[in-house]
C-alpha atoms as a PDB file:
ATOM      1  CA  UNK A   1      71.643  94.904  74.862  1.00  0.00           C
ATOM      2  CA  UNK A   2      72.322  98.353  73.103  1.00  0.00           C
ATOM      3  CA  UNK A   3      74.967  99.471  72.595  1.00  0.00           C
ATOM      4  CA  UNK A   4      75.822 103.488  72.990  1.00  0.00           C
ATOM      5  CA  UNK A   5      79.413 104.077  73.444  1.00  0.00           C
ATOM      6  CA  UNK A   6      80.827 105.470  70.473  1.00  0.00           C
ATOM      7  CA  UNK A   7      85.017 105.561  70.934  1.00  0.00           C
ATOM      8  CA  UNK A   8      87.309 104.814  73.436  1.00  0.00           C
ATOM      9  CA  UNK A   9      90.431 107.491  74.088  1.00  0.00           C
ATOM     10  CA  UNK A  10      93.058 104.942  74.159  1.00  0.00           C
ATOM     11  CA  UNK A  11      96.442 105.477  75.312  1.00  0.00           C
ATOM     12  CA  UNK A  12      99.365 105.299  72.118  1.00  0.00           C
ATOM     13  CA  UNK A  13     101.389 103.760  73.607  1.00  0.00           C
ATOM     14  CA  UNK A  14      99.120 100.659  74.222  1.00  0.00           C
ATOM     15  CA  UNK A  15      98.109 101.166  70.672  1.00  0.00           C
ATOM     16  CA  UNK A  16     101.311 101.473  69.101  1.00  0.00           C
ATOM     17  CA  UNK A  17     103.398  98.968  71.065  1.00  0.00           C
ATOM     18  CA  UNK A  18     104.309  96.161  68.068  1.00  0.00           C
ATOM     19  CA  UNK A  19     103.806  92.921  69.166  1.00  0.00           C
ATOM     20  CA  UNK A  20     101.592  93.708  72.073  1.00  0.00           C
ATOM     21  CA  UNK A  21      98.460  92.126  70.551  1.00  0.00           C
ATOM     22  CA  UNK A  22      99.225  90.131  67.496  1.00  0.00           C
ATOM     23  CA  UNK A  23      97.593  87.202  65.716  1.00  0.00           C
ATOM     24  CA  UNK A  24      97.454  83.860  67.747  1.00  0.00           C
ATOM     25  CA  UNK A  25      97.600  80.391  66.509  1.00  0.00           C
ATOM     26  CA  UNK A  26      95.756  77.448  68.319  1.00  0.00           C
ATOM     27  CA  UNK A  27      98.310  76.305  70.813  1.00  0.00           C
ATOM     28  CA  UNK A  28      99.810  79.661  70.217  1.00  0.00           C
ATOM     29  CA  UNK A  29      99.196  80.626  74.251  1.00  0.00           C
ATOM     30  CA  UNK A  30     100.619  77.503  75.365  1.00  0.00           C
ATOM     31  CA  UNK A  31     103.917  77.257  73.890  1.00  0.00           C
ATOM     32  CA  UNK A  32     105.088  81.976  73.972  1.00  0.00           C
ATOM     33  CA  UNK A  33     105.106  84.185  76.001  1.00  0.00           C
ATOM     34  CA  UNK A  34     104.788  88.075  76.331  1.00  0.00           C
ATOM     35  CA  UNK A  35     108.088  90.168  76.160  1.00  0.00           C
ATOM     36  CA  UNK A  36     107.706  93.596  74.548  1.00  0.00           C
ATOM     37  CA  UNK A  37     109.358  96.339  74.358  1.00  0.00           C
ATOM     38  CA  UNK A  38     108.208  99.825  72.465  1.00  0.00           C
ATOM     39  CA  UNK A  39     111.109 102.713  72.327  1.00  0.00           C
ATOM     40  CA  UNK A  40     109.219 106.194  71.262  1.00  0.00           C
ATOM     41  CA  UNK A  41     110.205 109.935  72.327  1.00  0.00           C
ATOM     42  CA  UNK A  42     113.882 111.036  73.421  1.00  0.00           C
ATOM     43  CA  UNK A  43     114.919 108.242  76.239  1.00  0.00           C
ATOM     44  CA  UNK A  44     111.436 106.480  76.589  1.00  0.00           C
ATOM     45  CA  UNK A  45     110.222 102.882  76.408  1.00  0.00           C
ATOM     46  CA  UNK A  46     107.780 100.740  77.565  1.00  0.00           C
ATOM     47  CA  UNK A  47     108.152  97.068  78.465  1.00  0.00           C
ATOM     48  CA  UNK A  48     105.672  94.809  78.804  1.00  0.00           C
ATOM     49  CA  UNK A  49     105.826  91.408  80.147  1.00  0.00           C
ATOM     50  CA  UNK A  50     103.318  88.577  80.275  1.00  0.00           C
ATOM     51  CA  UNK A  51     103.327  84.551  80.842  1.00  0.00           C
ATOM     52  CA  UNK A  52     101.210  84.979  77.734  1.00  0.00           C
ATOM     53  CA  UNK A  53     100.720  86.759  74.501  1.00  0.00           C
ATOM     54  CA  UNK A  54      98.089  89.099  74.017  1.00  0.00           C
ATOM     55  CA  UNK A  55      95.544  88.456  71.269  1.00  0.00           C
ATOM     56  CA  UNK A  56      93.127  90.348  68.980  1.00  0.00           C
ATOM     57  CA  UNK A  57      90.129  89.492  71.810  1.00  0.00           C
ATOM     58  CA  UNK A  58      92.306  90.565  74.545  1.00  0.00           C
ATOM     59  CA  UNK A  59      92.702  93.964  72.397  1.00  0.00           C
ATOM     60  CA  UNK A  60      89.101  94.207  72.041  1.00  0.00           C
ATOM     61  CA  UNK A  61      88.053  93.318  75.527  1.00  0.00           C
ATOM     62  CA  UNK A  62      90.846  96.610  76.677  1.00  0.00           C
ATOM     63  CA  UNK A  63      89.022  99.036  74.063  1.00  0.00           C
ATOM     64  CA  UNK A  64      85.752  98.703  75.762  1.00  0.00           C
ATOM     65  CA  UNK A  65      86.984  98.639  78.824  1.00  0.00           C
ATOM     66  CA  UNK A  66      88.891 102.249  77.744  1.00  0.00           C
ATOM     67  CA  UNK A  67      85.905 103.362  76.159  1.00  0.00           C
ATOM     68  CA  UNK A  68      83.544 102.363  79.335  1.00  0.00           C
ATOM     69  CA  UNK A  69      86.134 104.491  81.442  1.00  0.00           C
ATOM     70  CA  UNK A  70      85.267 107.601  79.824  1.00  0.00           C
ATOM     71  CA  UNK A  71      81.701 108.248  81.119  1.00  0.00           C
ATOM     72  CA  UNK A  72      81.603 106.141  83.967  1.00  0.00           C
ATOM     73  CA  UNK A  73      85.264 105.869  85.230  1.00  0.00           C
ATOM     74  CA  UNK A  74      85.999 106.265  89.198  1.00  0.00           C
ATOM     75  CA  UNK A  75      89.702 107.598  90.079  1.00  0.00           C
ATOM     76  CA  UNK A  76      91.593 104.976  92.448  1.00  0.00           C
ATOM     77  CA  UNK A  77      93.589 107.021  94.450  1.00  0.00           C
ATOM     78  CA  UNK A  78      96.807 105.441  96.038  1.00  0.00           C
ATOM     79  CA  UNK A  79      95.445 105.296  99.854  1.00  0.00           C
ATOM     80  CA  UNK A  80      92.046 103.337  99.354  1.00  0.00           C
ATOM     81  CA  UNK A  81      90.152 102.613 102.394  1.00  0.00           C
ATOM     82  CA  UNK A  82      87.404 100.347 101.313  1.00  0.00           C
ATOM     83  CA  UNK A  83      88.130  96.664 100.485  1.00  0.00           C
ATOM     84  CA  UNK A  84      87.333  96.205  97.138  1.00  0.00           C
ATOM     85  CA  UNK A  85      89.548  99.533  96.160  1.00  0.00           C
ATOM     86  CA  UNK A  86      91.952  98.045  98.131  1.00  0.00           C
ATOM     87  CA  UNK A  87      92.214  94.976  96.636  1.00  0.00           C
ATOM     88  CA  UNK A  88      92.141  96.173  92.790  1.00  0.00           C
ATOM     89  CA  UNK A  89      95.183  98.508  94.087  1.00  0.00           C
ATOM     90  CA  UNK A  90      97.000  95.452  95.640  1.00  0.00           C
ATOM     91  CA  UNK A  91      96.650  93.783  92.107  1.00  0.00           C
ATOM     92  CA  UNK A  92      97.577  97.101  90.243  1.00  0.00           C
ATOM     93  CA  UNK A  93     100.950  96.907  91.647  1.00  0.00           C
ATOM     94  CA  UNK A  94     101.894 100.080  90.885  1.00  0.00           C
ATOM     95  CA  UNK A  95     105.369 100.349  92.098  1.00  0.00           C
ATOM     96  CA  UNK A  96     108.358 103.225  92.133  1.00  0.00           C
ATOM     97  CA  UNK A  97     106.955 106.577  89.985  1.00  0.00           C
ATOM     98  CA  UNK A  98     103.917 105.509  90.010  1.00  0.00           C
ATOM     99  CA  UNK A  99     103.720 104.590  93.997  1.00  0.00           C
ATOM    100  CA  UNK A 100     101.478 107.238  94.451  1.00  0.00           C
ATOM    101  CA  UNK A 101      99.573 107.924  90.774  1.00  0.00           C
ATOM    102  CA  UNK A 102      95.894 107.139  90.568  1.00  0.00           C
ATOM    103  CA  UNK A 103      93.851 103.965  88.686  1.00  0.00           C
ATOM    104  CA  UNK A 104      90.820 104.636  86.734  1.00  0.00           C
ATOM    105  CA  UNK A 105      88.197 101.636  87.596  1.00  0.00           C
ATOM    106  CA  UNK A 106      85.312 101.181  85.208  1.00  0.00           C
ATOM    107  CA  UNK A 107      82.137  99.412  87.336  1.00  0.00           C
ATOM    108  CA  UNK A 108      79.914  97.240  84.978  1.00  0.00           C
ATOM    109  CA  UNK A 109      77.944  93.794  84.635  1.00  0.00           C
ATOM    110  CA  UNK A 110      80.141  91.843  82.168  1.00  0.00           C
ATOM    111  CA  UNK A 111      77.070  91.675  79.728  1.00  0.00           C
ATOM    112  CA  UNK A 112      77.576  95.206  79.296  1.00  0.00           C
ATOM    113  CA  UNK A 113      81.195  95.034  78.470  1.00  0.00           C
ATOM    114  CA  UNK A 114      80.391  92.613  76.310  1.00  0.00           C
ATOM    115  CA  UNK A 115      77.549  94.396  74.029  1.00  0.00           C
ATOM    116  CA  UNK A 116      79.816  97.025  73.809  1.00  0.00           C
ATOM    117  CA  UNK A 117      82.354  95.019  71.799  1.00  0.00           C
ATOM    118  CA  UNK A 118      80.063  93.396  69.746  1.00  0.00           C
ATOM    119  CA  UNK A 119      79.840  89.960  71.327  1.00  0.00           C
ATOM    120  CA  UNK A 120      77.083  87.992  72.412  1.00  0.00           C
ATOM    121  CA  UNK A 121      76.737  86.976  76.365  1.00  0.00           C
ATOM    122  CA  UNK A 122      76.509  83.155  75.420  1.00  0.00           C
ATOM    123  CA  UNK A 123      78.417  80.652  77.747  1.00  0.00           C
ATOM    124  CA  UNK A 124      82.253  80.568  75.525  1.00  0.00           C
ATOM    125  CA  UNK A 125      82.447  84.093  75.443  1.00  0.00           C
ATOM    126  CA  UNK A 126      82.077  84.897  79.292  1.00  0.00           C
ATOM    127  CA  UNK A 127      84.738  82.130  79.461  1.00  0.00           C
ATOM    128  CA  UNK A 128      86.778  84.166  77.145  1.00  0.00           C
ATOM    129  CA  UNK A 129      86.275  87.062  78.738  1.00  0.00           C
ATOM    130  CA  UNK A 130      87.051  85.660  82.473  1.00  0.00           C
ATOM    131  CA  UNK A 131      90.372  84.677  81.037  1.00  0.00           C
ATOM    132  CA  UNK A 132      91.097  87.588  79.424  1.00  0.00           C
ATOM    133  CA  UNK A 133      91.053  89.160  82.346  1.00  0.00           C
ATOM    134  CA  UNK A 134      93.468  87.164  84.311  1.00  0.00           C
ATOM    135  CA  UNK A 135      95.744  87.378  81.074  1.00  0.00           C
ATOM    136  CA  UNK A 136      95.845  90.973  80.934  1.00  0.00           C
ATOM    137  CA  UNK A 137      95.982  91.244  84.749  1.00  0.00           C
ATOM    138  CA  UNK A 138      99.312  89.379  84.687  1.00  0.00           C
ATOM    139  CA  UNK A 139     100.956  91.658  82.291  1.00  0.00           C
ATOM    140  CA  UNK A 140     103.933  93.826  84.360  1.00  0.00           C
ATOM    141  CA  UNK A 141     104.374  97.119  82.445  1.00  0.00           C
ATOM    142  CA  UNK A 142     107.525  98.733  82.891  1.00  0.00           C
ATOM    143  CA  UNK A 143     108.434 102.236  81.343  1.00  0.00           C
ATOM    144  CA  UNK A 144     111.341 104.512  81.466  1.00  0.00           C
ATOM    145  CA  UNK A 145     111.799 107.610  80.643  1.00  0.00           C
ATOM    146  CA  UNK A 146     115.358 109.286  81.729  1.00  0.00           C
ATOM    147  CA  UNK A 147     116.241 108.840  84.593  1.00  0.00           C
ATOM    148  CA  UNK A 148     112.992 107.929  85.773  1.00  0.00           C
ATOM    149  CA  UNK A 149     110.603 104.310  86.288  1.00  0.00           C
ATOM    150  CA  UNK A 150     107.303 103.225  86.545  1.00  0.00           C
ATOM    151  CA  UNK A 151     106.076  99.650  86.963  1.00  0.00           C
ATOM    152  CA  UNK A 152     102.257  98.632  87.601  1.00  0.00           C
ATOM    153  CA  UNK A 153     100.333  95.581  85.855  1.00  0.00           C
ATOM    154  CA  UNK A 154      98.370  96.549  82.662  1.00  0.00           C
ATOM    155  CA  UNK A 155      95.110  96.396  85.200  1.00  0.00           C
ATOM    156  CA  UNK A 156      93.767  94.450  87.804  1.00  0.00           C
ATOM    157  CA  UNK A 157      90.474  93.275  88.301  1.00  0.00           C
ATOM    158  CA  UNK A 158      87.418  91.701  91.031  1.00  0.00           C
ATOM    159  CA  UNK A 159      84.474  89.921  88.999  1.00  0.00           C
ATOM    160  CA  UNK A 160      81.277  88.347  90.800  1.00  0.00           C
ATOM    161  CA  UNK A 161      80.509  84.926  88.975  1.00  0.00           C
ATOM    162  CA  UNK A 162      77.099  84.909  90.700  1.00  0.00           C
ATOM    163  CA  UNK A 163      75.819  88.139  89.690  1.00  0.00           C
ATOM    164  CA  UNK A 164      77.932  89.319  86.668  1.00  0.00           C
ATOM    165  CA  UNK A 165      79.585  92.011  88.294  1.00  0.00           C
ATOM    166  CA  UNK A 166      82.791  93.232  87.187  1.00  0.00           C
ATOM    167  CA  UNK A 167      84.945  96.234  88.764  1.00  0.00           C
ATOM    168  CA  UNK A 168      88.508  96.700  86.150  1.00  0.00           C
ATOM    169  CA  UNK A 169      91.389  99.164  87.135  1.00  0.00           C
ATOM    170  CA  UNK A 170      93.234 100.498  84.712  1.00  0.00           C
ATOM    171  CA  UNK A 171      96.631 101.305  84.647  1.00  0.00           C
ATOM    172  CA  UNK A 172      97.604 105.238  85.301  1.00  0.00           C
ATOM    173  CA  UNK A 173      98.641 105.179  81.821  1.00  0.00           C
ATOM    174  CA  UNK A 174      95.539 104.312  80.350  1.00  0.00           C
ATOM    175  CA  UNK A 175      93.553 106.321  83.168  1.00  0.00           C
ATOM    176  CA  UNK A 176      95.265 109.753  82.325  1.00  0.00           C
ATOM    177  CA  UNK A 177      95.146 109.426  78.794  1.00  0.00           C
ATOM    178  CA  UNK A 178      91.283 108.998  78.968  1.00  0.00           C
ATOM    179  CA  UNK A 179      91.129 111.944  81.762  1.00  0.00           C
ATOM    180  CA  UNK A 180      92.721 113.916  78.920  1.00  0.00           C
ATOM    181  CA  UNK A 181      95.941 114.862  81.203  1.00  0.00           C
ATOM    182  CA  UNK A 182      98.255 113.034  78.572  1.00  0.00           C
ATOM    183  CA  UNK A 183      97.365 113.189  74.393  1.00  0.00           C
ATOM    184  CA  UNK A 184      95.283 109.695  73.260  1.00  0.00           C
ATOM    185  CA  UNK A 185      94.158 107.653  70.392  1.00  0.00           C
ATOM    186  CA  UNK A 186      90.897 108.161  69.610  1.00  0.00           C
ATOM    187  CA  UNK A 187      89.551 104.270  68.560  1.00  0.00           C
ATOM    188  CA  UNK A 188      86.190 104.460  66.628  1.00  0.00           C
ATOM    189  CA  UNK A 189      83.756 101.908  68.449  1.00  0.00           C
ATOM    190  CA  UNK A 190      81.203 101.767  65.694  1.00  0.00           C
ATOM    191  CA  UNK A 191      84.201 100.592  63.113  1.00  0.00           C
ATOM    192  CA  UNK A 192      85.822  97.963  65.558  1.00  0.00           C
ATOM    193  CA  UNK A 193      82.375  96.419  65.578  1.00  0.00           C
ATOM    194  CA  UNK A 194      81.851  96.183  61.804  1.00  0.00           C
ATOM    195  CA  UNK A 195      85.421  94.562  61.479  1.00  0.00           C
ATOM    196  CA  UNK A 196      85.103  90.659  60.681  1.00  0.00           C
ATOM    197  CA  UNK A 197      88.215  89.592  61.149  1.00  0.00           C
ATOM    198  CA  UNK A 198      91.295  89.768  63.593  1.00  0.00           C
ATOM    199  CA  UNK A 199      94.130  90.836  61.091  1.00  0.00           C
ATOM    200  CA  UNK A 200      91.541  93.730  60.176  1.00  0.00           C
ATOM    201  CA  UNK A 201      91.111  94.649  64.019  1.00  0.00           C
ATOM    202  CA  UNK A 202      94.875  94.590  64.958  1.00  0.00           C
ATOM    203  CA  UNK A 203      95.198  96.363  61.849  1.00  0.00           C
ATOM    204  CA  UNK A 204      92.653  98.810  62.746  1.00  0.00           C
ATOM    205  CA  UNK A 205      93.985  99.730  66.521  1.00  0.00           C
ATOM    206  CA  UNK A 206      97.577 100.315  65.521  1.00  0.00           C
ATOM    207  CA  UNK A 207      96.735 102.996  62.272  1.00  0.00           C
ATOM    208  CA  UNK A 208      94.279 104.720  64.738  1.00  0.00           C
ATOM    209  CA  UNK A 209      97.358 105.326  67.164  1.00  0.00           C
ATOM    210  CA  UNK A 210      99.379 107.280  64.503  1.00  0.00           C
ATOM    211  CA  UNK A 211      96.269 108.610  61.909  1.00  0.00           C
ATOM    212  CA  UNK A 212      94.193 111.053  63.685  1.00  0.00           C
ATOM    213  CA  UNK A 213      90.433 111.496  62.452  1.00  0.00           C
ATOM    214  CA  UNK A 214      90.458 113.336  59.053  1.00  0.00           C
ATOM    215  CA  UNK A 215      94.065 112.498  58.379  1.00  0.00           C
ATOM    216  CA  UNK A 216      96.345 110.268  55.953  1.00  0.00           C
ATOM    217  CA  UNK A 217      99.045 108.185  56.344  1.00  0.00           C
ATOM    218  CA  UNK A 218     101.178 106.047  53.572  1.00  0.00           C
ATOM    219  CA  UNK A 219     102.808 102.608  54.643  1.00  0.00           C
ATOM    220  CA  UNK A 220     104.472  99.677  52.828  1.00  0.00           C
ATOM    221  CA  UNK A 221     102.400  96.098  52.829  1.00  0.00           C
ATOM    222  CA  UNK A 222     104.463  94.727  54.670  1.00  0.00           C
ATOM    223  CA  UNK A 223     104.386  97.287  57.404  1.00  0.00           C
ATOM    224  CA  UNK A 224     100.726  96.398  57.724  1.00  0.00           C
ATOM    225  CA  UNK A 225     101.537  92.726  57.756  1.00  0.00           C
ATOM    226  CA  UNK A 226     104.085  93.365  61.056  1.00  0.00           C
ATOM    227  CA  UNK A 227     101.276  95.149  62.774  1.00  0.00           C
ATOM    228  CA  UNK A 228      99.614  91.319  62.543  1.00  0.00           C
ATOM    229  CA  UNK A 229     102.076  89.289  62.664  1.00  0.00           C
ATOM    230  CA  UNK A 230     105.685  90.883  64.712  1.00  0.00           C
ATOM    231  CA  UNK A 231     107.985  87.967  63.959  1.00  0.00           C
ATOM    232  CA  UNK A 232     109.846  87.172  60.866  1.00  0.00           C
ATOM    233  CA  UNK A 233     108.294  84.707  58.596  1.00  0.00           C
ATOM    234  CA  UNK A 234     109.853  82.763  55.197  1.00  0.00           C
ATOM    235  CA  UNK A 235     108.974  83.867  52.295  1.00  0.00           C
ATOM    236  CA  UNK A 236     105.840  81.483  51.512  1.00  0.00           C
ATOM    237  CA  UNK A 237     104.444  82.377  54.756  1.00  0.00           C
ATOM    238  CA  UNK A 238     104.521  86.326  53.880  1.00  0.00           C
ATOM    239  CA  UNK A 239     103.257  85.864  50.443  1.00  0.00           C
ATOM    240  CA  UNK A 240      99.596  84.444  52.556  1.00  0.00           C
ATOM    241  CA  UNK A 241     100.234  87.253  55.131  1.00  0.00           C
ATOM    242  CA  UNK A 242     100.536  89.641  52.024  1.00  0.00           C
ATOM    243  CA  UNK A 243      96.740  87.930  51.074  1.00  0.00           C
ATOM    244  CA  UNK A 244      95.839  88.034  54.721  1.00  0.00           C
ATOM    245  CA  UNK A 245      96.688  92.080  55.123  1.00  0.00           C
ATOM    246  CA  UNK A 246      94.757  92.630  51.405  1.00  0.00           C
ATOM    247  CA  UNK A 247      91.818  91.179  52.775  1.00  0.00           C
ATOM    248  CA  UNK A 248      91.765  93.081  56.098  1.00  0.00           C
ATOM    249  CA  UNK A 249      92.575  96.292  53.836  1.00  0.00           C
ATOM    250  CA  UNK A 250      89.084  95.185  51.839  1.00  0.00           C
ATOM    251  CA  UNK A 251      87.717  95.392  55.428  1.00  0.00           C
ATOM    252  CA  UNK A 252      88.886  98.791  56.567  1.00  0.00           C
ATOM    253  CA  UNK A 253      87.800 100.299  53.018  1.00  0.00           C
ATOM    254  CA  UNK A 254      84.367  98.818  54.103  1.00  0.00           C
ATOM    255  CA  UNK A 255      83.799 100.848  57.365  1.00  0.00           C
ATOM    256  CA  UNK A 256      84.898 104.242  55.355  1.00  0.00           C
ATOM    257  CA  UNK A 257      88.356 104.479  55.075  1.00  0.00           C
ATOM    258  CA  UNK A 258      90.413 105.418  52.114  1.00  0.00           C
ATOM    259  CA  UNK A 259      92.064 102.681  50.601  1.00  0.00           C
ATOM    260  CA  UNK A 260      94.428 103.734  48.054  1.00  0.00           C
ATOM    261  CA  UNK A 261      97.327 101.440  46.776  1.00  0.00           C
ATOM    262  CA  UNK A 262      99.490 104.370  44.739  1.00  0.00           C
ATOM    263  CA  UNK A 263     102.755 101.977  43.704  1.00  0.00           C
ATOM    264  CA  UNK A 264     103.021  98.151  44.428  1.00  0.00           C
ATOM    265  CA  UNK A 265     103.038  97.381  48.026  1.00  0.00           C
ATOM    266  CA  UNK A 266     102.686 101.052  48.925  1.00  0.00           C
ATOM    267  CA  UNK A 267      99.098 102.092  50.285  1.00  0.00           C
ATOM    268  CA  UNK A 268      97.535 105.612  51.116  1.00  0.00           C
ATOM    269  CA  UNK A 269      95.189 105.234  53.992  1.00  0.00           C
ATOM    270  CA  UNK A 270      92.565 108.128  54.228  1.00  0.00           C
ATOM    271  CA  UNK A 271      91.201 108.091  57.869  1.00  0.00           C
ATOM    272  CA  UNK A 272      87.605 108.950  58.219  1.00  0.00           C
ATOM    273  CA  UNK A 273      86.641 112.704  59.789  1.00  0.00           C
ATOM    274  CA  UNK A 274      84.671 112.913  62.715  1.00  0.00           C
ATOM    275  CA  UNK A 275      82.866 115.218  64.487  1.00  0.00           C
ATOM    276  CA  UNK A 276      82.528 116.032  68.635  1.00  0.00           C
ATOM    277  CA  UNK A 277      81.120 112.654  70.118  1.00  0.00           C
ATOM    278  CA  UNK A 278      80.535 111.573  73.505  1.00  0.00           C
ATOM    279  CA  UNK A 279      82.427 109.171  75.366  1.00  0.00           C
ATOM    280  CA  UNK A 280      83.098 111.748  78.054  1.00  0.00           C
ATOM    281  CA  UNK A 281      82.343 113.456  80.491  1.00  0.00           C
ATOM    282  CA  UNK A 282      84.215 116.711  83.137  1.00  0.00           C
ATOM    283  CA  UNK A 283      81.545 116.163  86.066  1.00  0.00           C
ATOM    284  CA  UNK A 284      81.202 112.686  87.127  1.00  0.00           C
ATOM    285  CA  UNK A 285      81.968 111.756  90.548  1.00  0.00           C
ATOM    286  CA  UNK A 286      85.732 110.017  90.072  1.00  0.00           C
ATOM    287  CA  UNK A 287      86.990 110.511  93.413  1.00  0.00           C
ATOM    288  CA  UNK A 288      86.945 106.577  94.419  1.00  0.00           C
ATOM    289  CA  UNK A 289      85.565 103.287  94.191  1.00  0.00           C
ATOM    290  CA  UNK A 290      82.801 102.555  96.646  1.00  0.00           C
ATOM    291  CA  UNK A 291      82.140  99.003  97.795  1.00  0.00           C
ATOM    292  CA  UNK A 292      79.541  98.055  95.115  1.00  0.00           C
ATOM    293  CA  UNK A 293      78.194  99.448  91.720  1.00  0.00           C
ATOM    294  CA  UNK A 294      75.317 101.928  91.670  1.00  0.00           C
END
């Protein structure tokens, strides 16, 4: 299937939150669990809590969810009268401040979510995908900001095993930052898919919250190897996270950005310009979710 989506307008704060999505181990999901918390602005942070961590395929499986959003995204308002809308709002949870604010529900057969992040529709990776899904469903995110709090799940979701339909709300955070009422990260679609590796995606998301198109950023190694891997680590295991991160630096100079190591450890990263894309667009119908796709 062909792919034609070329960025998703991300929300920062899901891109910038450390630990959010990290590198997994095998066994990894079993044994930890998901407790974040990201403190940015005067007064503000973001909690997010999961039975389990989020990895580098939960990240991707988000970005094209985001980047689906933006063309074909239908506003769920807080009062849904259907039963489908009224369901994905049930599982949205959104609770206190954001009682009344509206979803964003992207309406797609899961081979087309799929394509879009590069992966094939074979057997393991719908299973992959499926559980995503719960995963990320299950995630509470909590924010605060003064005096005031919000609290919905990261999204919620309905998917039809027999057909392959998939209906995906995302949170009000996510939704306004792609309905441009809040600033967001612009991730490059056609670079995530060139990425080989993990480390070079998780990489990738986090410098494309804080380096907009065009611009330049400098950052220690070991900054890098954090955006991977959040917890501390002995000093053999950061000397392979060091080779890890060098690699996944190879990786980013390979899909055209500057790679520039000025002073041991210390890296210049050039972000590539772009021009107007799609991705977008002011007149489609997002006033709510109707009972089936179109």
């Amino acid at each position: 299937m062909a792919t034609n989506l070329t960025h998703a307008r991300h929300d920062p704060m899901h891109c910038l939150a450390p630990g959010l999505f990290r590198s997994l181990k095998r066994g990894d999901r079993k044994k930890l669990k998901l407790d974040v918390t990201y403190r940015y602005g005067d007064n503000e942070c973001a909690r997010f809590i999961g039975f389990e961590p989020l990895g580098a395929d939960d990240m991707r499986l988000l970005q094209g969810l985001v980047a689906l959003a933006g063309p074909n995204g239908v506003i769920l308002t807080a009062a849904p009268t259907g039963d489908l809308p009224k369901q994905l709002r049930l599982g949205l949870s959104p609770k206190l401040d954001a009682k009344d604010s509206d979803g964003l529900v992207v309406r797609h057969h899961i081979t087309r979510l799929m394509a879009e992040i590069g992966w094939d529709d074979s057997g393991k990776n719908i299973l992959t995908v499926k559980a995503s899904l719960v995963r990320m469903s299950n995630v509470t995110v909590i924010i605060d900001s003064g005096p005031h709090r919000a609290s919905f799940h990261l999204m919620s979701h309905a998917f039809d095993a027999e057909d392959g339909k998939l209906f995906v709300c995302l949170n009000p955070q996510i939704a306004e930052a792609v309905l441009g009422h809040r600033p967001h990260s612009r991730i490059d679609l056609n670079e995530v898919r060139r990425l080989n590796s993990d480390p070079a995606r998780l990489m990738h998301q986090r410098l494309c919250g804080w380096i907009d198109p065009g611009k330049q950023g400098s950052v220690e190694l070991d900054t890098l190897c954090a955006y991977i891997w959040p917890d501390a680590a002995n000093a053999e295991a950061m000397k392979k996270r060091r080779q890890v991160t060098r690699r996944a630096l190879v990786e980013l100079h390979n899909v055209g950005w500057g790679v520039d190591e000025y002073s041991k450890g210390k890296w210049m990263l050039r972000r590539p310009a772009k021009g107007k894309t799609g991705g977008g667009s002011a007149d489609v119908d997002r006033t709510n979710v109707p009972p089936s796709p179109d």
